[in-house]
Protein backbone atom coordinates (compact mmCIF):
# COMPACT_ATOMS: atom_id res chain seq x y z
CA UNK A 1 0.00 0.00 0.00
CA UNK A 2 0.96 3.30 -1.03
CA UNK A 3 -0.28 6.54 0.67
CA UNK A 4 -1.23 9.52 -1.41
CA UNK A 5 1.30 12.04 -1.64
CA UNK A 6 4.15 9.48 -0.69
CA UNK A 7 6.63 7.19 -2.44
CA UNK A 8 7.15 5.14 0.15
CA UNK A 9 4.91 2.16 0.44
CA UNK A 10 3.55 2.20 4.85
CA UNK A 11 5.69 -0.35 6.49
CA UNK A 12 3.41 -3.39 7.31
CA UNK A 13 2.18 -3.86 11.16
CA UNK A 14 4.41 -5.80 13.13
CA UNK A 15 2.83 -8.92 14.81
CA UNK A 16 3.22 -8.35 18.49
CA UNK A 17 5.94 -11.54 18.98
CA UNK A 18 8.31 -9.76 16.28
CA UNK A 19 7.74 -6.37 17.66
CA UNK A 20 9.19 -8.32 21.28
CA UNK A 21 11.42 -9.98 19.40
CA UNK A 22 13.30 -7.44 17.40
CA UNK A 23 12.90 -4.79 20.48
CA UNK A 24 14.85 -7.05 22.49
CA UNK A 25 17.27 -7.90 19.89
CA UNK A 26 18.12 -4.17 19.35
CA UNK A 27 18.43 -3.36 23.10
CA UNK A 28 21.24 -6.29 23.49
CA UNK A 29 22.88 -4.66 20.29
CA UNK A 30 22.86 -1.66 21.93
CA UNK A 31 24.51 -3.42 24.78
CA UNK A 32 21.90 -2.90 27.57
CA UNK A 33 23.03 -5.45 30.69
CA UNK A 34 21.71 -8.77 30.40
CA UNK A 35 20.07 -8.24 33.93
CA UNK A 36 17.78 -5.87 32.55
CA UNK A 37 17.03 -7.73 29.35
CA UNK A 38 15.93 -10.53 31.63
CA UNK A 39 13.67 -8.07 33.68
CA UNK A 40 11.99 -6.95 30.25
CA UNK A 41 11.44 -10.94 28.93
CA UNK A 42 9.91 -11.52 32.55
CA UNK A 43 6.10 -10.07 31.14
CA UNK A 44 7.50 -9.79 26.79
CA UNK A 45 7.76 -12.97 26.26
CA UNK A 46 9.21 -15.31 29.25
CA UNK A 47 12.29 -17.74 29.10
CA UNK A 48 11.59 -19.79 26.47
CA UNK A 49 12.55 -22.77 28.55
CA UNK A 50 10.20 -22.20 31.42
CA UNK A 51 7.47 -24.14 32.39
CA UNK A 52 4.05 -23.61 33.07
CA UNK A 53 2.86 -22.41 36.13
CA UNK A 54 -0.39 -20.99 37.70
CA UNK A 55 2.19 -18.95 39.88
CA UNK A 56 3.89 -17.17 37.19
CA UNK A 57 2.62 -14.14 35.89
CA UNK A 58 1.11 -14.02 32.48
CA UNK A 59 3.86 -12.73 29.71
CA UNK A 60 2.50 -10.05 27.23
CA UNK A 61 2.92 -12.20 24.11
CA UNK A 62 0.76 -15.02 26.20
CA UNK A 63 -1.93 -12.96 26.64
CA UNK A 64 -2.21 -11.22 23.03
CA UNK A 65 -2.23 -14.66 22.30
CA UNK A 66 -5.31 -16.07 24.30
CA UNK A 67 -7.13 -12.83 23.42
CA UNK A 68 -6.58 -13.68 19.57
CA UNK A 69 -4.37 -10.25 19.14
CA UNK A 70 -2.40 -10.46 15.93
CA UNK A 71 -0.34 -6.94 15.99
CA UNK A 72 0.97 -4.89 18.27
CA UNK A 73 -1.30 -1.51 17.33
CA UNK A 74 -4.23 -3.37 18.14
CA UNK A 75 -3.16 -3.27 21.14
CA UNK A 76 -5.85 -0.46 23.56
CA UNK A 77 -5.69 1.13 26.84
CA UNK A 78 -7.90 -1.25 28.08
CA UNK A 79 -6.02 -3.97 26.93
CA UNK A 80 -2.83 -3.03 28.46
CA UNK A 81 -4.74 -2.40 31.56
CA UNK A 82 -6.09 -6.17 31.54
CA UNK A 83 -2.86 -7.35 31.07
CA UNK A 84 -0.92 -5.81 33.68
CA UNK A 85 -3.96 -6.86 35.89
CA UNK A 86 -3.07 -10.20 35.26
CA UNK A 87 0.53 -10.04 36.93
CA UNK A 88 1.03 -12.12 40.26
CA UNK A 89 3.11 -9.41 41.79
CA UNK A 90 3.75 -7.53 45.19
CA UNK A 91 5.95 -4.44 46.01
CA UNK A 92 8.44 -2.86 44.71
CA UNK A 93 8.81 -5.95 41.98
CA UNK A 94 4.70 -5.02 40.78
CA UNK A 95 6.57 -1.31 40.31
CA UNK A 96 9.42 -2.01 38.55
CA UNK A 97 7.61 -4.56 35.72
CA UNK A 98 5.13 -1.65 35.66
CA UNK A 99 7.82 1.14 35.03
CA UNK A 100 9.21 -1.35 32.33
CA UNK A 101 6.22 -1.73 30.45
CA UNK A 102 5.51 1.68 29.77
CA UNK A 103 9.09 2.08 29.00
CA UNK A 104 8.42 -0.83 26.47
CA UNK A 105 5.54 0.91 24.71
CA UNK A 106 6.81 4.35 24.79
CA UNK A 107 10.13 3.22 22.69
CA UNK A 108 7.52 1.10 20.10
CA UNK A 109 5.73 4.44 19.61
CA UNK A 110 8.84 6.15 19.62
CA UNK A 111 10.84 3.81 16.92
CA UNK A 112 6.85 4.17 15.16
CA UNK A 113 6.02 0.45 14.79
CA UNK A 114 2.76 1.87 16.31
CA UNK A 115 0.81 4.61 15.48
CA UNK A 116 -0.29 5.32 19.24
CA UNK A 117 1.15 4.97 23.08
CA UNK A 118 -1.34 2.71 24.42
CA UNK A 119 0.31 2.73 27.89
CA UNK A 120 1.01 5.90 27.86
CA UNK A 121 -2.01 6.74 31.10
CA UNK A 122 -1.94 3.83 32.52
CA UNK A 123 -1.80 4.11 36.45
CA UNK A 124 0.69 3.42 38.50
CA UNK A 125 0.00 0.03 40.81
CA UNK A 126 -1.50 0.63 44.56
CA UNK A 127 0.82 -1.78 46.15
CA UNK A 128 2.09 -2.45 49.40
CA UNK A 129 6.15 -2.33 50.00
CA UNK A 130 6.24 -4.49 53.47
CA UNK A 131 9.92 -3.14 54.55
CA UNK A 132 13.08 -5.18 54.98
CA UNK A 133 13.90 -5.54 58.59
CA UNK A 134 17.78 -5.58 59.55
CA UNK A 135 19.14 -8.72 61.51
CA UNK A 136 19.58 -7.74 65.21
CA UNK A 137 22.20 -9.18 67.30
CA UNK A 138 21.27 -12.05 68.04
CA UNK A 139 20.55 -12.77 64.25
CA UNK A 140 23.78 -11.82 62.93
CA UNK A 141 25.90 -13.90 65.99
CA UNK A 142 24.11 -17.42 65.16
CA UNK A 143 24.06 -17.16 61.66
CA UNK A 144 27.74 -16.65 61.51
CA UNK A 145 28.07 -19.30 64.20
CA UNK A 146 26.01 -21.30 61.48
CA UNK A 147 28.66 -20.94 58.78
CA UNK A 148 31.95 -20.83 60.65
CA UNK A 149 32.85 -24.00 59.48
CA UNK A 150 32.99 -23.55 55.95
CA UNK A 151 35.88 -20.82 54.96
CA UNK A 152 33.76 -19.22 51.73
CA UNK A 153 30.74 -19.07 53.24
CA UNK A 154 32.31 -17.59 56.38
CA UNK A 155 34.31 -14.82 54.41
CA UNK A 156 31.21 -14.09 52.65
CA UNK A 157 28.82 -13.55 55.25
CA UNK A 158 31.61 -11.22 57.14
CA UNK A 159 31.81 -8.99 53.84
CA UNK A 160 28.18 -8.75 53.58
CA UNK A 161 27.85 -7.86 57.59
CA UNK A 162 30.96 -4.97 56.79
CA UNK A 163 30.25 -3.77 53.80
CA UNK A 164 26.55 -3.91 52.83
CA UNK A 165 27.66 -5.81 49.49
CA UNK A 166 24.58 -6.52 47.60
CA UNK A 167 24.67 -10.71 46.36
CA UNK A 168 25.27 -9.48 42.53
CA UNK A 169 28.56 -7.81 43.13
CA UNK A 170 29.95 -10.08 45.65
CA UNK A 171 30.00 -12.63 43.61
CA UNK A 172 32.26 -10.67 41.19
CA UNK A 173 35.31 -10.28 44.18
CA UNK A 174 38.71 -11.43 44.13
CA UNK A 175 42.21 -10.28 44.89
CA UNK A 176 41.71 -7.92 42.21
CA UNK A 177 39.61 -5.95 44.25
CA UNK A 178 41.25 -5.23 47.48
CA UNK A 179 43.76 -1.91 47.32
CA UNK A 180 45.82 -1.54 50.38
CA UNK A 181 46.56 2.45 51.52
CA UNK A 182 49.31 2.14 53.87
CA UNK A 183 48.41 -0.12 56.91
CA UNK A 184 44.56 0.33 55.37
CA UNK A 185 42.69 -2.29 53.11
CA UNK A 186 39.97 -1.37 50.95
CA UNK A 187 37.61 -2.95 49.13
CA UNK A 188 36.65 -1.50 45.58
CA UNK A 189 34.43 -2.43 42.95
CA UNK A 190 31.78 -0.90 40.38
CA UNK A 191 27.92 -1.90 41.00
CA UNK A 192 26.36 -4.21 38.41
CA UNK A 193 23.45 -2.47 39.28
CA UNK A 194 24.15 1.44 39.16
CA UNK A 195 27.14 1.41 37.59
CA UNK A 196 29.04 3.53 40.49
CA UNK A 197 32.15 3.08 42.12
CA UNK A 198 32.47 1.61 45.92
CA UNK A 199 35.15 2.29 47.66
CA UNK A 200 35.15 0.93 51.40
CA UNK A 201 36.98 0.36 54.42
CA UNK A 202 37.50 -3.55 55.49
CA UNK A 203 38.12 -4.44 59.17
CA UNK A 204 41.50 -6.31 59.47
CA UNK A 205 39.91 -9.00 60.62
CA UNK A 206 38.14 -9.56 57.27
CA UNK A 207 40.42 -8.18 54.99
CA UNK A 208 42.69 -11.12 56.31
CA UNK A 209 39.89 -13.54 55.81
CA UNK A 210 39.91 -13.01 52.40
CA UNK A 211 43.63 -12.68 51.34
CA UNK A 212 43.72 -16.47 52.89
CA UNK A 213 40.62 -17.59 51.25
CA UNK A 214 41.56 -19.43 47.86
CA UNK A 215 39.84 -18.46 44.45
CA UNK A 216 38.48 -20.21 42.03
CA UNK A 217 40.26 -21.00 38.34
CA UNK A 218 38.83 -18.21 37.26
CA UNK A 219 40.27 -16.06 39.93
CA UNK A 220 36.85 -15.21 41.75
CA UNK A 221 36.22 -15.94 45.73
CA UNK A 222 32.42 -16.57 45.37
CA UNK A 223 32.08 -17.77 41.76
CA UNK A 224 32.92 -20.64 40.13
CA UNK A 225 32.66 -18.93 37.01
CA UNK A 226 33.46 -21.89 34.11
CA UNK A 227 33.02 -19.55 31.13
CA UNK A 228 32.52 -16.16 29.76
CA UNK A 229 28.87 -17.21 29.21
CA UNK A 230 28.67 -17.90 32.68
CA UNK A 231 25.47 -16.00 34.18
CA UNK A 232 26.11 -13.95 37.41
CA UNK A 233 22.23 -14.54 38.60
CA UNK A 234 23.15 -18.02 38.06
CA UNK A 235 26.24 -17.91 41.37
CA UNK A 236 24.06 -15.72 43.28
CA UNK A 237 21.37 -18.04 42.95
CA UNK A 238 23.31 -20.62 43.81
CA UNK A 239 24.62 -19.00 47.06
CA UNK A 240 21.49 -17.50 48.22
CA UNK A 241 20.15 -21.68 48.28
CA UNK A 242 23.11 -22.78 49.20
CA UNK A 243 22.34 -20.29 52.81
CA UNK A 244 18.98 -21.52 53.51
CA UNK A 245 20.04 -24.52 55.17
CA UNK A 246 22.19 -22.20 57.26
CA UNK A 247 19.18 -19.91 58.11
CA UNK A 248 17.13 -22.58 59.08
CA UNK A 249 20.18 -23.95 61.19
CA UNK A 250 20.84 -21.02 62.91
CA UNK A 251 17.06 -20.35 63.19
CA UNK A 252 17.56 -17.08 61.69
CA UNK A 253 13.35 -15.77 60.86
CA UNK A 254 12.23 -13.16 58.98
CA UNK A 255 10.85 -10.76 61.28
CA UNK A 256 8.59 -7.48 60.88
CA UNK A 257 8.92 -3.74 62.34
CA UNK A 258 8.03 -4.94 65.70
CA UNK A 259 10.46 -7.32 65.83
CA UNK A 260 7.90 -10.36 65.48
CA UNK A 261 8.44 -13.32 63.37
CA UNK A 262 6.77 -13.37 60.16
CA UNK A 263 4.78 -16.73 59.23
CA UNK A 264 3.77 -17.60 55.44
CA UNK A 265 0.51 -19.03 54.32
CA UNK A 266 1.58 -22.80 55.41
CA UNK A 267 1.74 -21.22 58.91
CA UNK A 268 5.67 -22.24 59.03
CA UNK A 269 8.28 -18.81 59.88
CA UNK A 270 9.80 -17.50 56.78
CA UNK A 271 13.61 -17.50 56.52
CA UNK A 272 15.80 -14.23 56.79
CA UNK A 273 17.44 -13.91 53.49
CA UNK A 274 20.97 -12.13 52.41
CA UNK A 275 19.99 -9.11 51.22
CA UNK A 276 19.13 -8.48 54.53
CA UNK A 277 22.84 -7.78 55.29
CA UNK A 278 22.64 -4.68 53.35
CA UNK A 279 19.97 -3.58 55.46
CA UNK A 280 21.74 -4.55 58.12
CA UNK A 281 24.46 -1.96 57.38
CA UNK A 282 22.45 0.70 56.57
CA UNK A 283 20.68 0.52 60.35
CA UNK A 284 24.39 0.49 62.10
CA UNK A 285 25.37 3.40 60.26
CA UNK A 286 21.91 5.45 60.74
CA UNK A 287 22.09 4.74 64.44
CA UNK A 288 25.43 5.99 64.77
CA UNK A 289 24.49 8.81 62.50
CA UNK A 290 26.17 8.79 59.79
CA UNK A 291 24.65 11.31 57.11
CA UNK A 292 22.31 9.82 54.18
CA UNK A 293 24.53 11.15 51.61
CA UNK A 294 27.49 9.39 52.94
CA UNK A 295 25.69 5.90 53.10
CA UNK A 296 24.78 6.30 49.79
CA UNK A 297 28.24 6.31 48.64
CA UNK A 298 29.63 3.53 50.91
CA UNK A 299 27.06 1.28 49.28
CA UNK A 300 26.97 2.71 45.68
CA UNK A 301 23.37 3.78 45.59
CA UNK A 302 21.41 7.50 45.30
CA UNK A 303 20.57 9.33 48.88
CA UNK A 304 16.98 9.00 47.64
CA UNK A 305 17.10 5.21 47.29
CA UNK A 306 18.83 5.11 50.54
CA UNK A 307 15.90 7.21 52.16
CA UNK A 308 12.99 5.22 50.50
CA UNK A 309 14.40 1.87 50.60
CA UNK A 310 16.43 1.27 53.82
CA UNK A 311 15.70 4.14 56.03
CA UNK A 312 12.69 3.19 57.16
CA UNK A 313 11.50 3.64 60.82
CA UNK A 314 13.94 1.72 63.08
CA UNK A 315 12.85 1.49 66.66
CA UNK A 316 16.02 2.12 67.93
CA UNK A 317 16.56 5.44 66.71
CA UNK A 318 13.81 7.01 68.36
CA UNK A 319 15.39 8.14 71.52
CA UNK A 320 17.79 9.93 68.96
CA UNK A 321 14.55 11.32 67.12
CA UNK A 322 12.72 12.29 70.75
CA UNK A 323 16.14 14.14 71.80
CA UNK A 324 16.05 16.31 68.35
CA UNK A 325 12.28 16.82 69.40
CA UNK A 326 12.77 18.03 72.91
CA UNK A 327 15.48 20.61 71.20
CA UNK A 328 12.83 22.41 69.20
CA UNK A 329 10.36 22.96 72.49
CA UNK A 330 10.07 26.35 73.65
CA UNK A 331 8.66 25.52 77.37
CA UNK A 332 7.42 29.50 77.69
CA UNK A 333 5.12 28.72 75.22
CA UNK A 334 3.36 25.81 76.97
CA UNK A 335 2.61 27.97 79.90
């Protein structure tokens, strides 16, 4: 087809799996991480090797598919609205699939392989973010009791208590990273997340702990890493299993904001998990006041993320917070 006043025959409509497919293509061309590409096939399209289940959310492609939709511009308001009502989501992961899905459409319209946003207005998700609660003492002792026998695990756990390490760059440590200043050893490394530079302070203790710990072939402390096609979610996977056992040894719970143990639907405690290490660091450094800004940069994240995701209200700090409160009473005007 031809349109008047125009040489150029219109480009035919894309079918919505090759408007996935080719979108997805061009983003690993243009050398976006492979963690994010994953995030995006999550609700495009899936892993093409995963198996039904009534637990997973329903991908994009799936459900242009049960609703007999052949091309992506037939795709409506309402239709991305039913779709993204179909997800099995909570939190903060409900908000980031959402953010990525108008990102999705908005770079379709944008490229024009259709003629309209459809995404464009829809609403942001009403969800819930239950907050991660840091270990407390007692936590952090058994668990590392729990491990002491196994060197790796050991060295890891101590890195994650020091440092507030996330799983994804820990894996990624070895000699390479440590920089001694003097009598001082640091630990330094770039985020796979945000890209930014960490550059942190180990205890001796620790630092020593990991200049005896032995590496891997590949020179890593924490990853077996076999190839270059090697898949870092695929070692932090692996270590975040390979801890439950440890967890449930040390009897380390998941516990909410007033410090009681959290129970899941088959009425059995859930088990603390690693990234609760992180915000485990952030809490020791809030309570002994170190500024927002500063945090941010000792664990290679914005202030902002800092304030919304790990300074939440700890219970501890509030004799701090009623001390700044007593300093702003003027007692001549209560009487």
């Amino acid at each position: 087809m031809v349109v008047a006043g125009n040489s150029e025959p219109e480009p035919a409509p894309k079918t919505v799996e090759k408007a996935i497919t080719d979108w997805l293509e061009s983003e690993a061309k243009r050398g976006i991480r492979e963690s994010t590409l994953k995030s995006f096939r999550k609700f495009l399209n899936g892993n093409p090797k995963r198996k039904d289940d009534p637990d997973y959310s329903q991908t994009l492609l799936a459900f242009a598919q049960e609703n007999r939709i052949v091309y992506m511009r037939d795709l409506t308001p309402e239709l991305c609205n039913d779709a993204t009502g179909k997800w099995k989501l909570n939190g903060r992961a409900h908000e980031v699939q959402h953010e990525r899905f108008k990102q999705f459409f908005k770079a379709l319209f944008d490229l024009g392989v259709i003629p309209t946003n459809p995404a464009k207005d829809l609403k942001r998700p009403n969800v819930t973010k239950e907050p991660v609660v840091a270990f407390d003492r007692s936590q952090r002792t058994n668990l590392l009791l729990a491990v002491k026998d196994d060197p790796r695990l050991l060295a890891a756990n101590r890195v994650f208590s020091c440092t507030g390490i996330a799983p994804v760059d820990l894996v990624h440590l070895g000699p390479h990273k440590l920089k001694d200043r003097g009598d001082r050893c640091y630990l330094a490394y770039r985020r796979v997340k945000t890209g930014k530079k960490v550059f942190i302070k180990l205890p001796k203790p620790v630092a020593v702990l990991l200049r005896e710990l032995p590496t891997y072939p590949c020179g890593l402390w924490f990853w077996n890493k076999e190839s270059e096609k090697a898949k870092h979610e695929t070692a932090t996977g692996n270590l975040r299993r390979k801890m439950r056992a440890y967890f449930l040894a040390a009897k380390v719970w998941l516990k909410d904001e007033d410090g009681q143990v959290v129970y899941g639907k088959d009425g059995e405690p859930e088990l603390g998990f690693l990234y609760q290490w992180r915000h485990t660091f952030v809490h020791r450094h809030l309570m002994k006041g170190t500024p927002i800004d500063r945090i941010a940069r000792l664990i290679g994240d914005k202030p902002e993320t800092v304030m919304e995701n790990y300074s939440h209200f700890i219970e501890e700090r509030q004799a701090g917070l009623d001390e700044n409160q007593d300093a702003t009473f003027d007692e001549a005007e209560f009487e």
